[in-house]
Every structure is written in C-alpha cells, then in structure tokens.
N, C-alpha and C. Protein backbone atom coordinates (compact mmCIF):
# COMPACT_ATOMS: atom_id res chain seq x y z
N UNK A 1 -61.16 -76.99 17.20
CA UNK A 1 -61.23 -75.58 17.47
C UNK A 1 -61.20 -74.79 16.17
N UNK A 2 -60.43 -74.78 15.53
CA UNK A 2 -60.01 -74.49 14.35
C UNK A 2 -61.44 -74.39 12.94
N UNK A 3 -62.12 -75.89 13.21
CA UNK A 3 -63.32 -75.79 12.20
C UNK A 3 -64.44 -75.19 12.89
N UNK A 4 -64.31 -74.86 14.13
CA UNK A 4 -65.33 -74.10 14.99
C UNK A 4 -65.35 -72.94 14.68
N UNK A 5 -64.07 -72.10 14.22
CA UNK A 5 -63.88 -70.75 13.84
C UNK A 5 -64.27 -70.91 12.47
N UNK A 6 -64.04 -71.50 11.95
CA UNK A 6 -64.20 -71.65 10.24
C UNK A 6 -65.94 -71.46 10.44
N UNK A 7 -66.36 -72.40 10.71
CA UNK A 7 -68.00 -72.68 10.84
C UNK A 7 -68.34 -71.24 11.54
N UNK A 8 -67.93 -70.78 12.40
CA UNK A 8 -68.41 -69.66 12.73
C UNK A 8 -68.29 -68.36 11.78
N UNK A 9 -66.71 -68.41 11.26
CA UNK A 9 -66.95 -67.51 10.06
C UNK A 9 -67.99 -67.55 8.87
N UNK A 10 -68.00 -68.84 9.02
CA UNK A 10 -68.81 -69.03 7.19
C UNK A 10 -70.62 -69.01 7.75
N UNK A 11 -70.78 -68.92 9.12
CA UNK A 11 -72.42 -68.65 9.66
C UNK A 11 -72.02 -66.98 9.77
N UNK A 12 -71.42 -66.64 10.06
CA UNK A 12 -71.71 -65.02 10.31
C UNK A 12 -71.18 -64.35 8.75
N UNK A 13 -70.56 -64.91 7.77
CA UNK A 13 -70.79 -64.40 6.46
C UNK A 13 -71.87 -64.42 5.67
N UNK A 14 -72.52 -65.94 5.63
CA UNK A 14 -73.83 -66.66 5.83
C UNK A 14 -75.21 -65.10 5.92
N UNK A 15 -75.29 -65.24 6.92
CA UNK A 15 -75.73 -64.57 7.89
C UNK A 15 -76.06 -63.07 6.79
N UNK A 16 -74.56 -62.27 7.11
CA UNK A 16 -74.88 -60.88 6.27
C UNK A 16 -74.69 -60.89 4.96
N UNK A 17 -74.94 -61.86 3.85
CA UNK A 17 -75.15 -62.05 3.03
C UNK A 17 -76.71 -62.47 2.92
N UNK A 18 -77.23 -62.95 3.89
CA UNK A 18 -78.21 -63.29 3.69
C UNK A 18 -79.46 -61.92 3.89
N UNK A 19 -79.19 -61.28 5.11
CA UNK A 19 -79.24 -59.90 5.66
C UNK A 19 -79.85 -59.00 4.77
N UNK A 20 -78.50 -58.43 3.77
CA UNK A 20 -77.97 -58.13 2.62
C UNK A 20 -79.13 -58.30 1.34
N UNK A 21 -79.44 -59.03 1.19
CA UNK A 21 -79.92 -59.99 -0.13
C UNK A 21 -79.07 -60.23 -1.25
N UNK A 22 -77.88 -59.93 -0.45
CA UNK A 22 -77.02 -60.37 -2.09
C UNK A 22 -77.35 -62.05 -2.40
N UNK A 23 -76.88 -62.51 -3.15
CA UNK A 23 -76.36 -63.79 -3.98
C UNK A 23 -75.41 -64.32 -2.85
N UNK A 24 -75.36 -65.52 -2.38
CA UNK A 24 -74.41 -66.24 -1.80
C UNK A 24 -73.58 -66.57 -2.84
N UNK A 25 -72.13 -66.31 -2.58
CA UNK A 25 -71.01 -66.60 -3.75
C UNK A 25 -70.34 -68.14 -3.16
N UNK A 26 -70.02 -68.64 -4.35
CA UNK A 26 -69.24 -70.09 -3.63
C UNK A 26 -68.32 -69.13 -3.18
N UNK A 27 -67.91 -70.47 -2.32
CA UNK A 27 -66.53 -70.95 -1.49
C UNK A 27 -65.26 -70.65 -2.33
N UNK A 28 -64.01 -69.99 -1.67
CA UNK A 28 -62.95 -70.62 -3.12
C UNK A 28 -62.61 -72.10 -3.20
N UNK A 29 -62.27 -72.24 -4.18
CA UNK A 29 -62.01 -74.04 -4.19
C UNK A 29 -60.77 -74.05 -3.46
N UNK A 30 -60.78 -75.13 -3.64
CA UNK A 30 -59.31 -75.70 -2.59
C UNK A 30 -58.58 -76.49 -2.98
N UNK A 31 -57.37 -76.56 -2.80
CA UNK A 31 -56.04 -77.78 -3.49
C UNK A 31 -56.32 -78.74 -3.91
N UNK A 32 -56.26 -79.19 -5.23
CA UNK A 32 -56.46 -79.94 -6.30
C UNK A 32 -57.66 -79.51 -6.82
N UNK A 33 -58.41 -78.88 -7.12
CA UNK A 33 -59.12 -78.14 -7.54
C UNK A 33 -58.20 -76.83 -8.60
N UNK A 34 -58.87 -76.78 -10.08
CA UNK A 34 -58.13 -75.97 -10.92
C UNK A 34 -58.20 -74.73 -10.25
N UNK A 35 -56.88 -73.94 -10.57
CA UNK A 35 -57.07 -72.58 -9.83
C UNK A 35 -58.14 -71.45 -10.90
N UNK A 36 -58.55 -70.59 -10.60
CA UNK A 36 -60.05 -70.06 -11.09
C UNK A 36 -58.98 -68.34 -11.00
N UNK A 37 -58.15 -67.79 -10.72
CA UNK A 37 -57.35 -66.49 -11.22
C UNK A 37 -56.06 -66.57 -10.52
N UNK A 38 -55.70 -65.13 -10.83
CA UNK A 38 -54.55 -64.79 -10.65
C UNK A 38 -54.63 -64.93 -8.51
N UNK A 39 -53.38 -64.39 -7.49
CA UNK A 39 -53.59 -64.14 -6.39
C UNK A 39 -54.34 -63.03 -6.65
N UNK A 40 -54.55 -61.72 -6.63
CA UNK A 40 -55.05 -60.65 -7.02
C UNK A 40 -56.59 -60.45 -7.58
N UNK A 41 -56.86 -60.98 -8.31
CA UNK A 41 -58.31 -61.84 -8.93
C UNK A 41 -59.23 -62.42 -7.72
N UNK A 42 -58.14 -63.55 -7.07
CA UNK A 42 -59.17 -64.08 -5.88
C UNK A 42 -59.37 -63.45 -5.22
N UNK A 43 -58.54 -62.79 -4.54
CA UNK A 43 -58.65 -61.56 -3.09
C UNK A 43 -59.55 -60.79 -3.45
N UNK A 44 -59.82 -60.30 -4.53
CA UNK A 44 -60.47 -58.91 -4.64
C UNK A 44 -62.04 -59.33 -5.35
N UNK A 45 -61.95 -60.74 -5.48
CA UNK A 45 -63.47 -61.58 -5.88
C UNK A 45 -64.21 -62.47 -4.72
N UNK A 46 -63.18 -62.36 -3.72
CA UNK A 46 -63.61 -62.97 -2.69
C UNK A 46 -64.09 -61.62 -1.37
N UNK A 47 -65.44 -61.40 -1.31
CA UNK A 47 -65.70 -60.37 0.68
C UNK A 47 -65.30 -60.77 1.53
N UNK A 48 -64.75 -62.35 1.89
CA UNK A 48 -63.78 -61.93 2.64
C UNK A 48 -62.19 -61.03 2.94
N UNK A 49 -61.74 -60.86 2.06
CA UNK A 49 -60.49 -60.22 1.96
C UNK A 49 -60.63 -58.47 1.12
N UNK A 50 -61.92 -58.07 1.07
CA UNK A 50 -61.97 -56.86 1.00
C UNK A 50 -60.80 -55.87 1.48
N UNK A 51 -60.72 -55.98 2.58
CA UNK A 51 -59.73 -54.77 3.20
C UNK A 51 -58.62 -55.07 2.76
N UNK A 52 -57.88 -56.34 2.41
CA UNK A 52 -56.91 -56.46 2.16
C UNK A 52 -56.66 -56.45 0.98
N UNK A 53 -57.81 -56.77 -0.46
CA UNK A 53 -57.60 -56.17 -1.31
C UNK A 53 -57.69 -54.58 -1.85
N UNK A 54 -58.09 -53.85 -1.02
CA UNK A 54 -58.05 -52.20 -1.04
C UNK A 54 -56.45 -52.02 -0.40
N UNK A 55 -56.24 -53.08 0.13
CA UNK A 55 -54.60 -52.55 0.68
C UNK A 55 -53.37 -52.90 -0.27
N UNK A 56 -53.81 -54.05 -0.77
CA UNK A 56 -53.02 -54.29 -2.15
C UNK A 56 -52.70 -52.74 -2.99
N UNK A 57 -54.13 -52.57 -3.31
CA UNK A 57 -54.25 -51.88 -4.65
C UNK A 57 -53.70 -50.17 -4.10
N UNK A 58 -53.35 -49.73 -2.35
CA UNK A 58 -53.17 -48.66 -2.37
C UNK A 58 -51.39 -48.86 -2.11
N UNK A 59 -50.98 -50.12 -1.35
CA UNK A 59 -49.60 -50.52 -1.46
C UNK A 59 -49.02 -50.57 -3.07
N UNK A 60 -49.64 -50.76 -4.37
CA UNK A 60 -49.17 -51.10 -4.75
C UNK A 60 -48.60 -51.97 -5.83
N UNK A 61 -49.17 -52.69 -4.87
CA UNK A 61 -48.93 -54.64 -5.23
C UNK A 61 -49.43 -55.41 -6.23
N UNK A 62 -50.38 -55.02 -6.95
CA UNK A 62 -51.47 -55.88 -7.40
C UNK A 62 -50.09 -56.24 -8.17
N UNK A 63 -49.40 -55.61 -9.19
CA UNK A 63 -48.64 -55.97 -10.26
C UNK A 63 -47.83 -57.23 -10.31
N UNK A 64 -47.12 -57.17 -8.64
CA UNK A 64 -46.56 -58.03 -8.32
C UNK A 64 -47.21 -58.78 -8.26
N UNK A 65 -48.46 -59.10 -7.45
CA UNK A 65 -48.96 -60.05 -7.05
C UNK A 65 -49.87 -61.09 -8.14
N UNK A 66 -49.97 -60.46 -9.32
CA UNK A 66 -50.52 -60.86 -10.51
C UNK A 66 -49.47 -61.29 -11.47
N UNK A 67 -48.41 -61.34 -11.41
CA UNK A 67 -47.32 -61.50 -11.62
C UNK A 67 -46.90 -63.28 -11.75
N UNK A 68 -45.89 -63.77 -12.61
CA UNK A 68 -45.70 -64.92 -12.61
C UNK A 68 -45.61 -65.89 -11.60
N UNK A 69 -44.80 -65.60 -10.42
CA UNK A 69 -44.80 -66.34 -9.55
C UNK A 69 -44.06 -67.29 -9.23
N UNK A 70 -44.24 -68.26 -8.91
CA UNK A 70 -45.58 -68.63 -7.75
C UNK A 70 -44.99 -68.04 -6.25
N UNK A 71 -46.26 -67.46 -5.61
CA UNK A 71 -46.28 -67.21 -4.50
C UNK A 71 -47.37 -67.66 -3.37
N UNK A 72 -46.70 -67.50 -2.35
CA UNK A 72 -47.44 -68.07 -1.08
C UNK A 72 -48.10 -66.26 -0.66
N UNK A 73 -49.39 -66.33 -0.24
CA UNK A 73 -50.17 -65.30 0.30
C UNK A 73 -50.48 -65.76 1.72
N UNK A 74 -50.31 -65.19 2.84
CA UNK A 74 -50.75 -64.98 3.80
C UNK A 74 -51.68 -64.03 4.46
N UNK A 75 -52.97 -64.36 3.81
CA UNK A 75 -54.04 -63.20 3.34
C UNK A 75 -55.11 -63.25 4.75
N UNK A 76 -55.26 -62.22 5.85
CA UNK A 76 -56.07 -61.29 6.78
C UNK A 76 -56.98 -61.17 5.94
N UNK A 77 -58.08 -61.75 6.54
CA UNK A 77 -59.61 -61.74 6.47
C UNK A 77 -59.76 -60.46 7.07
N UNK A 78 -60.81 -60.44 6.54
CA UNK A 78 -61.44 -58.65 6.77
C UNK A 78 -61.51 -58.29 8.22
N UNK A 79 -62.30 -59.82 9.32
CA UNK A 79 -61.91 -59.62 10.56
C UNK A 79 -60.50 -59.60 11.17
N UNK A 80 -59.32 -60.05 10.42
CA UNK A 80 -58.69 -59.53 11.02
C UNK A 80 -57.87 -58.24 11.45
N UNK A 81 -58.26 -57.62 10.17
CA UNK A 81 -57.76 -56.02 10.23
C UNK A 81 -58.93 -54.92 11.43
N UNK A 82 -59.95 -56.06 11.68
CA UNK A 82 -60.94 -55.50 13.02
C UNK A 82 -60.00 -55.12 13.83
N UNK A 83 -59.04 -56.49 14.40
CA UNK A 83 -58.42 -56.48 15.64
C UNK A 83 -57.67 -55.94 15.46
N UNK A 84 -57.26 -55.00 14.58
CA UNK A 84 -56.36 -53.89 14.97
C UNK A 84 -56.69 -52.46 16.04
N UNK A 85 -55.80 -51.85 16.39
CA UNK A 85 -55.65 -51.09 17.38
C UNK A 85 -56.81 -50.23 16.75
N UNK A 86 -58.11 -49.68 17.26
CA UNK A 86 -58.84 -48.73 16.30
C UNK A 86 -58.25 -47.71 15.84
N UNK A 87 -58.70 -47.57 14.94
CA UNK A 87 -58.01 -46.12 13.30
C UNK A 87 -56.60 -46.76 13.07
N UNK A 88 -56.38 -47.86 13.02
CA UNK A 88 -54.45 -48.39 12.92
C UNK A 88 -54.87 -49.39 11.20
N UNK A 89 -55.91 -49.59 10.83
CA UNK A 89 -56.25 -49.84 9.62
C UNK A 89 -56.52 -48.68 8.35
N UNK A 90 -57.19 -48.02 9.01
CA UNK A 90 -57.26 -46.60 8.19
C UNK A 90 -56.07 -45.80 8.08
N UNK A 91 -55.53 -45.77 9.39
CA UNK A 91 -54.28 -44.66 9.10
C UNK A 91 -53.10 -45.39 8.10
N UNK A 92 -53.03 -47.13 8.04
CA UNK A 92 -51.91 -47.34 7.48
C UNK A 92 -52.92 -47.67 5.90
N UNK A 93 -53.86 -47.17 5.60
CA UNK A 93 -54.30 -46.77 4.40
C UNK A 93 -54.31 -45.56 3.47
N UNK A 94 -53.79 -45.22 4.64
CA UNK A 94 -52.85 -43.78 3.91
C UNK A 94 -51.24 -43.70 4.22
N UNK A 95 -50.86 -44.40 4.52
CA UNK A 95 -49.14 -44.71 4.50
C UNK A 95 -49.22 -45.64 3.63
N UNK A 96 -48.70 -45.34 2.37
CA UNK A 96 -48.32 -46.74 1.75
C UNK A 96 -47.65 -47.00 1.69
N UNK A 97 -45.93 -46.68 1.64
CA UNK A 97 -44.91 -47.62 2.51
C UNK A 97 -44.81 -48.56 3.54
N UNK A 98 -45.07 -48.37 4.40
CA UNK A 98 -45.80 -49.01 5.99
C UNK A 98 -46.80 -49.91 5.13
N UNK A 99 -47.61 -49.85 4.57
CA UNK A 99 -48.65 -50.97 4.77
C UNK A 99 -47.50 -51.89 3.74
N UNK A 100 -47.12 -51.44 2.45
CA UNK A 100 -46.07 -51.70 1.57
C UNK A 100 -45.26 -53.28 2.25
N UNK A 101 -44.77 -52.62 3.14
CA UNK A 101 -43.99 -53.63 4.29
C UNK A 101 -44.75 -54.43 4.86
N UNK A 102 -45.57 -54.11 5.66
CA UNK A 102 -46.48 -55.39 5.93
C UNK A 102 -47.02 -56.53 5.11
N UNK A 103 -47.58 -55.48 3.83
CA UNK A 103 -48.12 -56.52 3.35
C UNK A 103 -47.12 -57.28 2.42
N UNK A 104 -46.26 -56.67 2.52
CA UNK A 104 -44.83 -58.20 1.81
C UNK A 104 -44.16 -59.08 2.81
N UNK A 105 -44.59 -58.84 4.37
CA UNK A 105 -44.64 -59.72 5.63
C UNK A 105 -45.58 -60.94 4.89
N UNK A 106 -46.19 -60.59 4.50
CA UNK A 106 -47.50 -61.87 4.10
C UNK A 106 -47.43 -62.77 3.10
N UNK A 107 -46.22 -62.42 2.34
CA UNK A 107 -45.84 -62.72 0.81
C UNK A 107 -44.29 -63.55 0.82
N UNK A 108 -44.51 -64.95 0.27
CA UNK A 108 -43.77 -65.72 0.08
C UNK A 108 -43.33 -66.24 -0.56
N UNK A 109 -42.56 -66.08 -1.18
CA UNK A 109 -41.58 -66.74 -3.37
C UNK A 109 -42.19 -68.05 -3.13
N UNK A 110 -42.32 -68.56 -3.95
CA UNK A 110 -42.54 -70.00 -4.43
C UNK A 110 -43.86 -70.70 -3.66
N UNK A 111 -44.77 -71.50 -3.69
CA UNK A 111 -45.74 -72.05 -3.82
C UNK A 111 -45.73 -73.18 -2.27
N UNK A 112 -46.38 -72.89 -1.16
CA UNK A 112 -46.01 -73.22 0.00
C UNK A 112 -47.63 -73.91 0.14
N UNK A 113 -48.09 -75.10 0.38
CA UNK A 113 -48.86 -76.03 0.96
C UNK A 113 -49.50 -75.90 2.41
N UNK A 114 -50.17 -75.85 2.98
CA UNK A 114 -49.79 -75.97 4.24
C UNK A 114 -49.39 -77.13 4.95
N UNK A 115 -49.11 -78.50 3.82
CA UNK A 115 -48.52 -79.34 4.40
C UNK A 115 -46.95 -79.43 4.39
N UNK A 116 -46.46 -78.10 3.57
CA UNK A 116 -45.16 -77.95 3.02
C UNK A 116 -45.17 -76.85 4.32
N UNK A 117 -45.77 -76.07 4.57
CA UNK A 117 -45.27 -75.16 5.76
C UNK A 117 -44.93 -76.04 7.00
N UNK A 118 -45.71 -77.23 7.15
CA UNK A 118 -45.97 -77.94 8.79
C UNK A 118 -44.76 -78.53 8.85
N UNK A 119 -44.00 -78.60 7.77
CA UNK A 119 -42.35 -79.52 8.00
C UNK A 119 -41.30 -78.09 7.72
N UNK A 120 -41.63 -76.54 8.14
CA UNK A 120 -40.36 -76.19 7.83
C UNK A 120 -41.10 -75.09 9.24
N UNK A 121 -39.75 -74.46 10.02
CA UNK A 121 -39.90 -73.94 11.13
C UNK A 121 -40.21 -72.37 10.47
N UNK A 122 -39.74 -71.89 9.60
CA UNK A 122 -39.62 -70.87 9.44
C UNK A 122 -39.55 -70.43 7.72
N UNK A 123 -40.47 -69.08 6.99
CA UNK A 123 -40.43 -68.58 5.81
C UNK A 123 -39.27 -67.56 5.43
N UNK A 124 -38.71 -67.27 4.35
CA UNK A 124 -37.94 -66.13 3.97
C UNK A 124 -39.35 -65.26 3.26
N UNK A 125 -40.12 -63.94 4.06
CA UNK A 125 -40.41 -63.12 3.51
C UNK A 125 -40.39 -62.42 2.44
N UNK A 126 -41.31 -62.41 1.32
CA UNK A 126 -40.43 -60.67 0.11
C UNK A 126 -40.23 -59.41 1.09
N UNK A 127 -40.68 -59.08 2.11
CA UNK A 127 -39.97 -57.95 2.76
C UNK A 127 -38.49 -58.31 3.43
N UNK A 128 -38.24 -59.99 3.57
CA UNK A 128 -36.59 -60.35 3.78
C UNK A 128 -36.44 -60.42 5.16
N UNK A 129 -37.66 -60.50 5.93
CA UNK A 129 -37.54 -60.91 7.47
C UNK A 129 -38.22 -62.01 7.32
N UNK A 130 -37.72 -62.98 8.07
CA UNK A 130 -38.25 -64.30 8.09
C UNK A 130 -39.44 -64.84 9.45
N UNK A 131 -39.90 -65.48 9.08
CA UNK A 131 -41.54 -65.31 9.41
C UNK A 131 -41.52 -66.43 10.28
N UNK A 132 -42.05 -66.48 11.72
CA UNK A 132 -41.76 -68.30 12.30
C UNK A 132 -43.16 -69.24 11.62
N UNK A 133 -43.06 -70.29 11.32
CA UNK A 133 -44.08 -71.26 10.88
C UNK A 133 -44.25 -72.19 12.53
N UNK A 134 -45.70 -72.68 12.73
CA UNK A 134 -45.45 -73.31 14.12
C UNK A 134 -46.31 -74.41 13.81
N UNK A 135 -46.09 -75.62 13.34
CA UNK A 135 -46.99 -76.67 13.29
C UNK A 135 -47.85 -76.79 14.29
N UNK A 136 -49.27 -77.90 14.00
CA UNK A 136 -49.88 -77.70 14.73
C UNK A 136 -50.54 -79.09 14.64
N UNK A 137 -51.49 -79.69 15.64
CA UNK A 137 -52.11 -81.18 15.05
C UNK A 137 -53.02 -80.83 14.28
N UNK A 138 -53.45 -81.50 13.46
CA UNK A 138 -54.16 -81.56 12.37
C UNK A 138 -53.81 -80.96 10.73
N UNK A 139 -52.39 -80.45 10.95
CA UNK A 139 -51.44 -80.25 10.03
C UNK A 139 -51.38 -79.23 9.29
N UNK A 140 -52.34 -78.01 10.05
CA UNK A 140 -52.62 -76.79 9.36
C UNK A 140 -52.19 -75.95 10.27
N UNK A 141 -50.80 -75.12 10.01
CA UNK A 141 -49.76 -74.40 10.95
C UNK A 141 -50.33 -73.03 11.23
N UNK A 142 -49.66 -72.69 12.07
CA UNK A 142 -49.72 -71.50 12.67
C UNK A 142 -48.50 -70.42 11.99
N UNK A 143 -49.29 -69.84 11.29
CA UNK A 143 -48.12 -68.24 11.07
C UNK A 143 -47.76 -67.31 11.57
N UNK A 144 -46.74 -67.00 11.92
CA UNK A 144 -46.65 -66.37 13.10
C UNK A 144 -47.95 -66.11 14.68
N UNK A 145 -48.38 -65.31 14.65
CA UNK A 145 -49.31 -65.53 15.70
C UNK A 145 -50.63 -65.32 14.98
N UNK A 146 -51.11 -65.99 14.08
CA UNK A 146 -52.19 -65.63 13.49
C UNK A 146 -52.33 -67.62 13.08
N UNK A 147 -53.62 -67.88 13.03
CA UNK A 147 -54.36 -69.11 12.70
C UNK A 147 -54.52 -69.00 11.16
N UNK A 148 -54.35 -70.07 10.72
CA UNK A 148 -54.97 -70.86 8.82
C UNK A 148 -56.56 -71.02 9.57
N UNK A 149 -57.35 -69.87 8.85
CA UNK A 149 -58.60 -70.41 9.04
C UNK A 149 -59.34 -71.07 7.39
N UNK A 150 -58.30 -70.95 6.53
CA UNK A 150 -58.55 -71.82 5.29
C UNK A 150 -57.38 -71.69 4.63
N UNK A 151 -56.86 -73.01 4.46
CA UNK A 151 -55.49 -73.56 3.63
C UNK A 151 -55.72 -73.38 2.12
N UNK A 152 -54.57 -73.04 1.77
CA UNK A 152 -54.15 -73.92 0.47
C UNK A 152 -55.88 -73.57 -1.04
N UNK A 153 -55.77 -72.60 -0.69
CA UNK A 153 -56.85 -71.58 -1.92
C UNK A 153 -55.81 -71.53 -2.93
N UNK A 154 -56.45 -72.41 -4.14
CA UNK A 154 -55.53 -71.97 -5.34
C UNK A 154 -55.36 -71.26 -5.77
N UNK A 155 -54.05 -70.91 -6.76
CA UNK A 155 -54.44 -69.26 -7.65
C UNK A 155 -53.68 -69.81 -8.53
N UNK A 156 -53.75 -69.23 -9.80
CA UNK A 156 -52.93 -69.90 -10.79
C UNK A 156 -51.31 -69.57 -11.08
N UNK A 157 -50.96 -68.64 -9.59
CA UNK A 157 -49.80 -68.12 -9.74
C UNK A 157 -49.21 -68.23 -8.30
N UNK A 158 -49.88 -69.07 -7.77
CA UNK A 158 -49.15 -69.77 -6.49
C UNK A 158 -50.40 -70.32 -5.42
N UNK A 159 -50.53 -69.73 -4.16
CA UNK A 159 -51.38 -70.51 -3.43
C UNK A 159 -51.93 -69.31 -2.17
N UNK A 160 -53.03 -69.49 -1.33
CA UNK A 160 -53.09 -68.36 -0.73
C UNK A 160 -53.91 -69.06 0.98
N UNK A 161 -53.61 -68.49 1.86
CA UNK A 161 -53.86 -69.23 3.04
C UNK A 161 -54.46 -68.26 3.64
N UNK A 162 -55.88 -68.18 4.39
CA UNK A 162 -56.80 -66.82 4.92
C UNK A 162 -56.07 -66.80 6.05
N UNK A 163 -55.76 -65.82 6.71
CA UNK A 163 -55.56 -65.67 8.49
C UNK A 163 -56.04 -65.11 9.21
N UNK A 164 -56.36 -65.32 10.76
CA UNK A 164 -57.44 -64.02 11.12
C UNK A 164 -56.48 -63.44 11.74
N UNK A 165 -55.55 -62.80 11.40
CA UNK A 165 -54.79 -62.04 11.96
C UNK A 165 -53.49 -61.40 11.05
N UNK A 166 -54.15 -59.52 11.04
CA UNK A 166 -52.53 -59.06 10.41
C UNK A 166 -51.05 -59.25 10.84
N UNK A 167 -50.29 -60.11 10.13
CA UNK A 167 -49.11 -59.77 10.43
C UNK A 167 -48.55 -58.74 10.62
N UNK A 168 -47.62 -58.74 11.47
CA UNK A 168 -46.63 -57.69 11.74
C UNK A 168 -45.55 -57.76 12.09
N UNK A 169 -44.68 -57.04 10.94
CA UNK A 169 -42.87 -57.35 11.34
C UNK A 169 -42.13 -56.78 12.46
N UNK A 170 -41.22 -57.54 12.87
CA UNK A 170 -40.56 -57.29 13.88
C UNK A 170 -39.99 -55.57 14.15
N UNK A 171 -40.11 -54.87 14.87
CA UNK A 171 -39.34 -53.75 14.34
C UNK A 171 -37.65 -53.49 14.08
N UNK A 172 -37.96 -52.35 13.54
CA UNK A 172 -36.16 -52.64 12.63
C UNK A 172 -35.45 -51.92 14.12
N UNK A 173 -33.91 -53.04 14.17
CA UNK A 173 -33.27 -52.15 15.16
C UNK A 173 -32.71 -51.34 15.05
C-alpha cells in the first residue's frame, strides 16, 4: 500500500513536471548515501516540501533547523497541507506562533531512523509534547496519524522523513 502511494506520488509529480517543462530533479538520496545539505537546504531544494519550506522560513526556524543538530524532521509534503481544513494553511501563514508550534510538533533532537522509530512507542517533541510512533509491517512507522511516504532522507545535520499529513498537537488543557 504504502509503495502504491509513493508510486503514485512520484507519477503525479512526474506528471507536472513534465506538464511544466521544467527539468526533472533527482530523487533525495536515501540512508547511506552522503547527505547533500543542511535539513533546511533539502526542504527548500526539494517541490515537494514547498509549503513547508515557506512555513519554516515565516515560523522562523530555518536557524534552528540549519543548526548543528542532529535532528529528526517530520516533513508534510505539499499534499499534505492540501488536506487541511480549506484557508487553515494560509491563515496559519500568517500566525507565526501557531504554525511556530506545529512545526516543532515535527521536530525531533537527535537523529531517528525509521528503523530506530519502529522499536520505540513514542518521540519527545522540541515543542515538549510527545508524539505516538506506531510500527508497522514492513518497518516504516506510522507518526502519529500521518504515513512515512519516504524514510530516512539524509541531511548532514540529522535525518528527515516526508509525511502526507500535517501534524497536530494535542490541545493545551
């Protein structure tokens, strides 16, 4: 199921790239493969993560996120900020606190595998709410309610995992 979505993403990127006439860009490489930038560098060199690198850069973050490290990214593909509630992407593009928080929902100290996620139930967040991890067969977990539709993207300052789905923290009581 899982490489069905992948294959379907990478035909409908395929697709409007081709559309387009841009240049087809590689793939990012993948674990054991040298990392090629910073987290920050990839996101914002990679069309898939467009929206989420414009959300970085209005949260904030880049500094951190370019930053020594190592960190785990839990990085929303551009479709997944689709499935948000309509105008609930735009409006928290002008809150940058709120997105601030979310997007440190996504952000994890130290350098997480997704074979290192599939043996632990649960993340400590940089926003400090802890995140459930849900193994899965084929050994590429589930983050909270959002799918790894590509593991373990190097960066030279930790590691970064695509999801099709924005996280979102629990609300505060």
């Amino acid at each position: 199921m899982k490489r069905l979505v992948v294959f379907v993403l990478c035909c409908a990127l395929g697709a409007a790239i081709f559309c387009c006439g841009k240049k087809k860009e590689e793939a990012p490489k993948r674990e054991g493969a040298p990392a090629i930038g910073d987290i920050v560098e990839i996101v914002s060199g990679d069309g898939r993560f467009s929206t989420l690198a414009t959300a970085i850069d209005v949260a904030g973050l880049a500094e951190t996120l370019k930053g020594e490290g190592p960190f785990t990214l839990f990085a929303p593909i551009d479709s997944a900020f689709a499935k948000l509630p309509p105008g609930a992407a735009e409006s928290l593009l002008q809150e940058a606190p709120t997105l601030k928080n979310i997007l440190l929902y996504h952000v994890v100290a130290g350098k997480l595998t997704a074979a290192d996620l599939g043996k632990i139930p649960e993340v400590a967040t940089l926003l400090g709410v802890p995140l459930a991890i849900m193994p899965m067969p084929g050994g590429i977990p589930m983050i909270g309610d959002a799918v790894v539709v590509i593991a373990d993207i190097p960066a030279k300052n930790g590691v970064i995992h695509a999801i099709d789905r924005v996280l979102l923290p629990p609300p505060e009581p």
